[in-house]
C-alpha atoms as a PDB file:
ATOM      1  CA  UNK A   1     -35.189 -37.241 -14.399  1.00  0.00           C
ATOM      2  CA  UNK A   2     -34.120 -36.375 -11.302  1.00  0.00           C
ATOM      3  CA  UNK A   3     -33.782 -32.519 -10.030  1.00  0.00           C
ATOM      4  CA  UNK A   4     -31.735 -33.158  -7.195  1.00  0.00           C
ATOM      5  CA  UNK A   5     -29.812 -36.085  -5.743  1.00  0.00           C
ATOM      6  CA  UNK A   6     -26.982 -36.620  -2.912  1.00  0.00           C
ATOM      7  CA  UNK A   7     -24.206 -38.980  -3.822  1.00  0.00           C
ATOM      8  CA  UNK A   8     -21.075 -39.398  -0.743  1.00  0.00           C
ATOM      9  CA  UNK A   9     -22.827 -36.677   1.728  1.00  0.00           C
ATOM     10  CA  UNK A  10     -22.690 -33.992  -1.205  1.00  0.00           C
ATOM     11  CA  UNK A  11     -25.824 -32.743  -2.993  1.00  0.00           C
ATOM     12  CA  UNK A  12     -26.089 -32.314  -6.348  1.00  0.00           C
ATOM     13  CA  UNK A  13     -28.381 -29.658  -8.398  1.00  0.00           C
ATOM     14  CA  UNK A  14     -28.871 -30.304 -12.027  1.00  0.00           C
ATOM     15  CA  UNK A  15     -28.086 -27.277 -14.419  1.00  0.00           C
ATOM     16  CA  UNK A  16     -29.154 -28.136 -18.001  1.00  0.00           C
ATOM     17  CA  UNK A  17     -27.523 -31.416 -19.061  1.00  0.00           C
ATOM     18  CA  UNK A  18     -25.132 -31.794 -16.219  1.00  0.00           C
ATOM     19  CA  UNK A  19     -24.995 -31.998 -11.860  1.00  0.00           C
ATOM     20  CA  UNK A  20     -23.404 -29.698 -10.413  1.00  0.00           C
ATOM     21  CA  UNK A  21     -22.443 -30.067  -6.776  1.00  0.00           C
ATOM     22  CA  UNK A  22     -24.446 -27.834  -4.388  1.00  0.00           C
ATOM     23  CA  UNK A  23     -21.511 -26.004  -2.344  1.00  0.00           C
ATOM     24  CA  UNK A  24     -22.179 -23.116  -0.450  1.00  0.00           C
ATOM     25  CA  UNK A  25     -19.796 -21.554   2.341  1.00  0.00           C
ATOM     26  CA  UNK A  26     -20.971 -21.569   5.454  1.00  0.00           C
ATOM     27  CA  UNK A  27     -22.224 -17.975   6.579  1.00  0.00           C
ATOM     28  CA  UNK A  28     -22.675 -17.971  10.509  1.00  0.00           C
ATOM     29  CA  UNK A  29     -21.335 -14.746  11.667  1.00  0.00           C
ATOM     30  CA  UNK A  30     -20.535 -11.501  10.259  1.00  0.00           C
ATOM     31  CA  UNK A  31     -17.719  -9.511  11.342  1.00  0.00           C
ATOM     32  CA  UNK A  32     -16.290  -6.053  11.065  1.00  0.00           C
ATOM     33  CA  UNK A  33     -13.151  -5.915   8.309  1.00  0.00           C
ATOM     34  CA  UNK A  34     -11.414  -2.810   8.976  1.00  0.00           C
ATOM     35  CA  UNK A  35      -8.006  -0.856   7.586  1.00  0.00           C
ATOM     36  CA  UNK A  36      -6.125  -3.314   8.338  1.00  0.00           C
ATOM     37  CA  UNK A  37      -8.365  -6.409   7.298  1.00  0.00           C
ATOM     38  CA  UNK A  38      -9.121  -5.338   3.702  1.00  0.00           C
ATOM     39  CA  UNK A  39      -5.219  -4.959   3.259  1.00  0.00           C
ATOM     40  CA  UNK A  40      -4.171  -8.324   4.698  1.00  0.00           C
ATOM     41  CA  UNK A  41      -7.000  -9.767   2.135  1.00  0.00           C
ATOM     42  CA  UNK A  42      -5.785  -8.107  -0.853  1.00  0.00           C
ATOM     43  CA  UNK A  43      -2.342  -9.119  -0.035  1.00  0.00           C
ATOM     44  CA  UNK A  44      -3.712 -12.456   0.321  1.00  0.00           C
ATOM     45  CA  UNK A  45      -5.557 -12.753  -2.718  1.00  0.00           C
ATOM     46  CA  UNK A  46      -2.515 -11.173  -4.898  1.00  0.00           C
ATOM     47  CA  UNK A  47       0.523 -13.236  -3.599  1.00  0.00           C
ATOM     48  CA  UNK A  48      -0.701 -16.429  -1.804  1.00  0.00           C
ATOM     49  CA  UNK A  49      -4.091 -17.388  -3.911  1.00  0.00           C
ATOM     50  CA  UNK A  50      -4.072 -20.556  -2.669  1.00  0.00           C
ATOM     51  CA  UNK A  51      -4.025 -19.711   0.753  1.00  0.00           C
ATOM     52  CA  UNK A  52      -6.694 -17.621   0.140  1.00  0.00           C
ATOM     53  CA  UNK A  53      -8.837 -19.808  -1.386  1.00  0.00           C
ATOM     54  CA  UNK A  54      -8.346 -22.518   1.775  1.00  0.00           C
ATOM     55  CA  UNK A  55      -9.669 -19.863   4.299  1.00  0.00           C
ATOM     56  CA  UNK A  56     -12.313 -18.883   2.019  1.00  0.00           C
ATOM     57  CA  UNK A  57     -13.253 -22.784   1.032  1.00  0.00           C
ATOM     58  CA  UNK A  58     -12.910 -23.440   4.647  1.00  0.00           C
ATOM     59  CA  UNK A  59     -15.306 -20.584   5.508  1.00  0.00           C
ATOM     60  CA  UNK A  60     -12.120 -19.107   8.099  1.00  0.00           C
ATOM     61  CA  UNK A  61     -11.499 -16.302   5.764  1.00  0.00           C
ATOM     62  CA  UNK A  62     -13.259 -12.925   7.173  1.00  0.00           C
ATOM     63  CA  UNK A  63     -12.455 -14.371  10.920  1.00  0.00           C
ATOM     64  CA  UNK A  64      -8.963 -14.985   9.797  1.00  0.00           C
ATOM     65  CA  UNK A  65      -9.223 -11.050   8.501  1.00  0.00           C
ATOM     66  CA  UNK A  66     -11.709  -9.892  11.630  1.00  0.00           C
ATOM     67  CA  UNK A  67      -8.705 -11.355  14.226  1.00  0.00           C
ATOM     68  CA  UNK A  68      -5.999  -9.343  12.309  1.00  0.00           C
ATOM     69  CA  UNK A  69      -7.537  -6.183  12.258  1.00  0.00           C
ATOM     70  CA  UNK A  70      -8.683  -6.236  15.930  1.00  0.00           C
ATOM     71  CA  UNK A  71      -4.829  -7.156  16.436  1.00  0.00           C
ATOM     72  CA  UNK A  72      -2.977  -4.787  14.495  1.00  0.00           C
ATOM     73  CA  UNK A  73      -5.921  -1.842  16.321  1.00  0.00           C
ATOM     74  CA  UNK A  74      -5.202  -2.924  19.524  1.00  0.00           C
ATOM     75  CA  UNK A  75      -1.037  -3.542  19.051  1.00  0.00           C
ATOM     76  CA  UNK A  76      -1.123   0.163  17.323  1.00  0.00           C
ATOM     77  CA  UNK A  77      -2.956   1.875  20.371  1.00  0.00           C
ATOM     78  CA  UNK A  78      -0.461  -0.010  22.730  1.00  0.00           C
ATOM     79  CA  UNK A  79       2.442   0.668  20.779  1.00  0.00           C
ATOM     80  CA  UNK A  80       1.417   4.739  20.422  1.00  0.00           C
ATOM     81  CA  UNK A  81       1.221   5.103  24.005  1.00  0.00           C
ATOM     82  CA  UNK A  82       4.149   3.430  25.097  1.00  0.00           C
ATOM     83  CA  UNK A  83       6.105   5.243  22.570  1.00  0.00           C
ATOM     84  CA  UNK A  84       4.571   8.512  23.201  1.00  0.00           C
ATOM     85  CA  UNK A  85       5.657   7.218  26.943  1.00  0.00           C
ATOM     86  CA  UNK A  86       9.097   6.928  25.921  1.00  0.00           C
ATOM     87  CA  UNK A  87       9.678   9.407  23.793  1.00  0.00           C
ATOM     88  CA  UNK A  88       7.872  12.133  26.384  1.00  0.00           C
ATOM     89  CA  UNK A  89       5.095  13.292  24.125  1.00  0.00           C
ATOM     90  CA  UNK A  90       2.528  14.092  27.281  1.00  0.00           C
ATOM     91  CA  UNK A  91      -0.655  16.541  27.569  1.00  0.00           C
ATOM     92  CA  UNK A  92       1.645  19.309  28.705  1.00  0.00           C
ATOM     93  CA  UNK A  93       3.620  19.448  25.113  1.00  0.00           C
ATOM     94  CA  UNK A  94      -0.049  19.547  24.064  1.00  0.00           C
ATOM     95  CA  UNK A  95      -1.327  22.286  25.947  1.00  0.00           C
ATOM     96  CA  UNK A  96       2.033  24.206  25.449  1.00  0.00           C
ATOM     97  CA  UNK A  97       3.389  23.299  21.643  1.00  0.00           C
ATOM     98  CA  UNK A  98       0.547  21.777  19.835  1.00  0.00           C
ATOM     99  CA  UNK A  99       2.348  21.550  16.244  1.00  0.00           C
ATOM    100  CA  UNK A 100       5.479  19.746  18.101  1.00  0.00           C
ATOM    101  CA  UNK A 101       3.053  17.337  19.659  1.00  0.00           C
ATOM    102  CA  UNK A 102       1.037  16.786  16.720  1.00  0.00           C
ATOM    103  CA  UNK A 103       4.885  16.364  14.561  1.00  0.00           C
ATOM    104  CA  UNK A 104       5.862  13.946  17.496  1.00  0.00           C
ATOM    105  CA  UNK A 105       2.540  11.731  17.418  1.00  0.00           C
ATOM    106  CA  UNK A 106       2.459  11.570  13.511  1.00  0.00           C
ATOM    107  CA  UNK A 107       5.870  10.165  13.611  1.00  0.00           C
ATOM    108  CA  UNK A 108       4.789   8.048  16.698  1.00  0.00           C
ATOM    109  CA  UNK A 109       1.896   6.460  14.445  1.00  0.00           C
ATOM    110  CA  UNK A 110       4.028   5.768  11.296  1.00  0.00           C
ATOM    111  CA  UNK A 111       6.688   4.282  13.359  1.00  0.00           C
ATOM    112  CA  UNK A 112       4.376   2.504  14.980  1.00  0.00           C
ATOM    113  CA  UNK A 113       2.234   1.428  11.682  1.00  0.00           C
ATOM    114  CA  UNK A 114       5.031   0.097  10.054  1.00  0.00           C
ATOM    115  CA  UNK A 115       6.104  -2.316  12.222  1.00  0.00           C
ATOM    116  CA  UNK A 116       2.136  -3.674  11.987  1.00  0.00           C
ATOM    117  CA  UNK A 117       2.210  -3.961   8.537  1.00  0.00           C
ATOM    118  CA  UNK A 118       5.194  -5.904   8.183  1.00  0.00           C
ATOM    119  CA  UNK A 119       4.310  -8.277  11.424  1.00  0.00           C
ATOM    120  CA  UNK A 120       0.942  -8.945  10.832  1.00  0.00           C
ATOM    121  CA  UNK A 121      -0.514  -7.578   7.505  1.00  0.00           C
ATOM    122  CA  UNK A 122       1.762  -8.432   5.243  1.00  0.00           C
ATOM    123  CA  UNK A 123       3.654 -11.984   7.442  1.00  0.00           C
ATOM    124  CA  UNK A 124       4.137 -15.026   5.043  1.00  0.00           C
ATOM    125  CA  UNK A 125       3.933 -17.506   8.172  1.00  0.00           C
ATOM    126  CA  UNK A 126       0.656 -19.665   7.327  1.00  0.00           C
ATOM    127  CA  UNK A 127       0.588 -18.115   4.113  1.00  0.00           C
ATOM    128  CA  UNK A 128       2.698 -20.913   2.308  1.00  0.00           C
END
């Protein structure tokens, strides 16, 4: 009998008594998942499976999860220094009252965090 055949573009493999179709997910790049990656997949995989499964089938999965955490790095650095801007946080509070700067900046980057998780970690849109 036959050890391998393709039927319809798809190639089969047999296993024992039965074919099993020879799908494999198409590896051409790796990327870099981050913070913020690794918690948009687990939200993924625990409240929208089948989502999940699409990018993964699809082989869009860890760019999907590469392009959010380069976005929600590059959003948070943006957002900390126009806050920091705003709220007057400069390199002379530094230099002068290092705990109040340090206070300021930690509130800056939580502030700043949470808006990230809810826009872009944690977003339902193309998740239904």
């Amino acid at each position: 009998m036959k050890e391998k055949f393709v039927k319809n573009g798809i190639e089969y493999v047999r296993n024992g008594d039965y074919y099993i179709p020879n799908l494999t997910v198409p590896d051409e790049k790796t990327y870099n998942i981050g913070k913020y990656g690794n918690l948009r997949k687990r939200f993924l995989k625990e409240h929208h499976k089948s989502y999940y499964t699409i990018l993964f089938m699809e082989g869009k999965l860890f760019e999907h999860l590469a392009e959010i955490d380069e976005t929600c790095h590059s959003t948070l650095k943006d957002m900390m220094s126009k806050m920091a801007k705003q709220e007057g946080v400069t390199e002379q509070l530094k230099a002068t009252d290092q705990m109040a700067w340090v206070q300021k900046m930690n509130s800056i980057k939580h502030r700043a965090e949470e808006f990230i998780l809810s826009e872009y970690v944690y977003a339902v849109e193309g998740a239904e």
